[in-house]
C-alpha atoms as a PDB file:
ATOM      1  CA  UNK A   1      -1.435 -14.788  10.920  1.00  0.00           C
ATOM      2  CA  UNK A   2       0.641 -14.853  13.968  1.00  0.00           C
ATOM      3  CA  UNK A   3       0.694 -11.487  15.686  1.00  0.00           C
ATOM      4  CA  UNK A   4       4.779 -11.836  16.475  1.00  0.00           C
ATOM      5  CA  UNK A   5       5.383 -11.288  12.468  1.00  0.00           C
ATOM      6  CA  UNK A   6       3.313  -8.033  12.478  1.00  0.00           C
ATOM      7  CA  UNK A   7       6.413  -6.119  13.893  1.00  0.00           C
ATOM      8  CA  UNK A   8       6.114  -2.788  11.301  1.00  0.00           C
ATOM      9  CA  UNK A   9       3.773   0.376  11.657  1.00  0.00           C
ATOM     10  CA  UNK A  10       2.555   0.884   8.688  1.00  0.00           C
ATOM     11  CA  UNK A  11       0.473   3.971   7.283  1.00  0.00           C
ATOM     12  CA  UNK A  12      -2.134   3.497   4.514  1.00  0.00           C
ATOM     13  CA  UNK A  13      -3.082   6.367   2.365  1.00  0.00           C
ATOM     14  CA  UNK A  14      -5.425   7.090  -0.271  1.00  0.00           C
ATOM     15  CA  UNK A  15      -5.045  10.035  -3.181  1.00  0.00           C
ATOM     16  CA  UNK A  16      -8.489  12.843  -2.965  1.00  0.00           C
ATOM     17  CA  UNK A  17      -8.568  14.882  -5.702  1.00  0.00           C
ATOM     18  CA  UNK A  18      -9.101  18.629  -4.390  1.00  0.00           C
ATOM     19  CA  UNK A  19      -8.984  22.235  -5.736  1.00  0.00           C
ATOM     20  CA  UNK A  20      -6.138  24.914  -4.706  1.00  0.00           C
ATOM     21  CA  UNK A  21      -6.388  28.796  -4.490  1.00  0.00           C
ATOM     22  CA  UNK A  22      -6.933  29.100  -8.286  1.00  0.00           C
ATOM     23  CA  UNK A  23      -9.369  26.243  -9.134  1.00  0.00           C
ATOM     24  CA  UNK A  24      -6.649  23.554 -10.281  1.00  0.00           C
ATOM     25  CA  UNK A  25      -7.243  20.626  -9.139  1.00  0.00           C
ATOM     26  CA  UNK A  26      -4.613  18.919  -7.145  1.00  0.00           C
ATOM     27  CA  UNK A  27      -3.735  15.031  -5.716  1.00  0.00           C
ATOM     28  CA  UNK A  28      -3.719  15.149  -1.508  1.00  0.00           C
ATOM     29  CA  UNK A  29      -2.805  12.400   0.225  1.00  0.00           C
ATOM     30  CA  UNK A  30      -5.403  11.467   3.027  1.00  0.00           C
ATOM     31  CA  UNK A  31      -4.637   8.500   5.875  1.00  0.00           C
ATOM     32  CA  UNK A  32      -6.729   5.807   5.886  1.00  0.00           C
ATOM     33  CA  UNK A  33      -5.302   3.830   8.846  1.00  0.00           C
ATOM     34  CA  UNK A  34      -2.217   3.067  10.645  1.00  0.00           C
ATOM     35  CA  UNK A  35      -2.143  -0.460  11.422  1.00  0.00           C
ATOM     36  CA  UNK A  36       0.865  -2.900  12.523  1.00  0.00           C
ATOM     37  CA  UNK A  37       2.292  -5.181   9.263  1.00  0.00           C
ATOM     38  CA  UNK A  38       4.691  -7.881   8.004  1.00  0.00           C
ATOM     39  CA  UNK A  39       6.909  -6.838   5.452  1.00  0.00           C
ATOM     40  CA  UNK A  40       8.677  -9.355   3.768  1.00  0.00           C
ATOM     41  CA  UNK A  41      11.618  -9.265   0.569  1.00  0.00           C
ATOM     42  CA  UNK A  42       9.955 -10.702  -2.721  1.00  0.00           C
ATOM     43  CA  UNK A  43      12.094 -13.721  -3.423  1.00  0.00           C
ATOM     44  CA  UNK A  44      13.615 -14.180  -6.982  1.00  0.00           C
ATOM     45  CA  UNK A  45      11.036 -16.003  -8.553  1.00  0.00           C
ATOM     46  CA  UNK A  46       7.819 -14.149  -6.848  1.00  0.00           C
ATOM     47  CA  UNK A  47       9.610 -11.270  -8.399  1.00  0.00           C
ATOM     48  CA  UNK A  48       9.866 -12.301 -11.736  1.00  0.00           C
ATOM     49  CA  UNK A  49       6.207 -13.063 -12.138  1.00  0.00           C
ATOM     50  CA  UNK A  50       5.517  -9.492 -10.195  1.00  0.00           C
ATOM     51  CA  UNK A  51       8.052  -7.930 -12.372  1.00  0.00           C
ATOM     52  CA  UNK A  52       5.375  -8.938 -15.393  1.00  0.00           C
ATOM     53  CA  UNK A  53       3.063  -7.038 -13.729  1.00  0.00           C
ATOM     54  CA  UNK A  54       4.721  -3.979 -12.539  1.00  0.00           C
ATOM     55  CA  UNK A  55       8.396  -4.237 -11.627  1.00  0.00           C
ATOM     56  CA  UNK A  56       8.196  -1.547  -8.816  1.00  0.00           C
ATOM     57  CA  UNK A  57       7.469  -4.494  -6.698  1.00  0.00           C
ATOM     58  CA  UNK A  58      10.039  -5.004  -4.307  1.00  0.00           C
ATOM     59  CA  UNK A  59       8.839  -6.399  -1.008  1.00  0.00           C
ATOM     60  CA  UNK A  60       5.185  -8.124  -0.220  1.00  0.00           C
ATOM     61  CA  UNK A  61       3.193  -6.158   2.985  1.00  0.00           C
ATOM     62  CA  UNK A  62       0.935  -8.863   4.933  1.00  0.00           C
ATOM     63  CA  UNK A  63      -1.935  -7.152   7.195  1.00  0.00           C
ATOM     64  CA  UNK A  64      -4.655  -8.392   9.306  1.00  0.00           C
ATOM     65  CA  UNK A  65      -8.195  -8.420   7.142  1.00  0.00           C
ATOM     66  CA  UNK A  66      -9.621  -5.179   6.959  1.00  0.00           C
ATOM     67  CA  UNK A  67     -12.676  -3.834   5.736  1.00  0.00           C
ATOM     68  CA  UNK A  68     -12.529  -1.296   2.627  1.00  0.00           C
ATOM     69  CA  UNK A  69      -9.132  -1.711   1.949  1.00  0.00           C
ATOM     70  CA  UNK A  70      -8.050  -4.187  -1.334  1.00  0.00           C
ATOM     71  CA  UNK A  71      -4.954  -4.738  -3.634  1.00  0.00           C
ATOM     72  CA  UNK A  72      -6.445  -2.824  -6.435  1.00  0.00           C
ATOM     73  CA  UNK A  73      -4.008   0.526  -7.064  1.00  0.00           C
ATOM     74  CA  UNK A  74      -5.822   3.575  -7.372  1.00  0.00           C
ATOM     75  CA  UNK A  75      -4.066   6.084  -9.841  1.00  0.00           C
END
């Protein structure tokens, strides 16, 4: 990965369930890392097959390896 392409700040976050004033629980957002990325537009055929998968795919983020972070969406 060259380091020219990473030209984008990126911020990853992660949901943690918590509980409010009255017990309910609620989704917070908590930062993971901030981290520099390349974010490129899906072409036409990348986002057909993505659009089998889950059409809210628009563009592909490329980072540097890091540990504890994967492509699996957490819900």
């Amino acid at each position: 990965m060259r380091a020219g392409r990473l030209k984008h700040r990126i911020t990853i976050e992660k949901p943690e369930l918590s509980k409010d004033e009255f017990g309910q629980p609620t989704k917070n957002w908590v930062v993971v890392c901030t981290t520099k990325a390349a974010i490129d537009p899906i072409s036409g055929k990348e986002f057909f097959a993505a659009q089998q998968i889950n059409n809210a795919i628009n563009y592909k983020i490329t980072i540097r390896y890091r540990p504890g972070i994967n492509t699996n969406p957490i819900y």
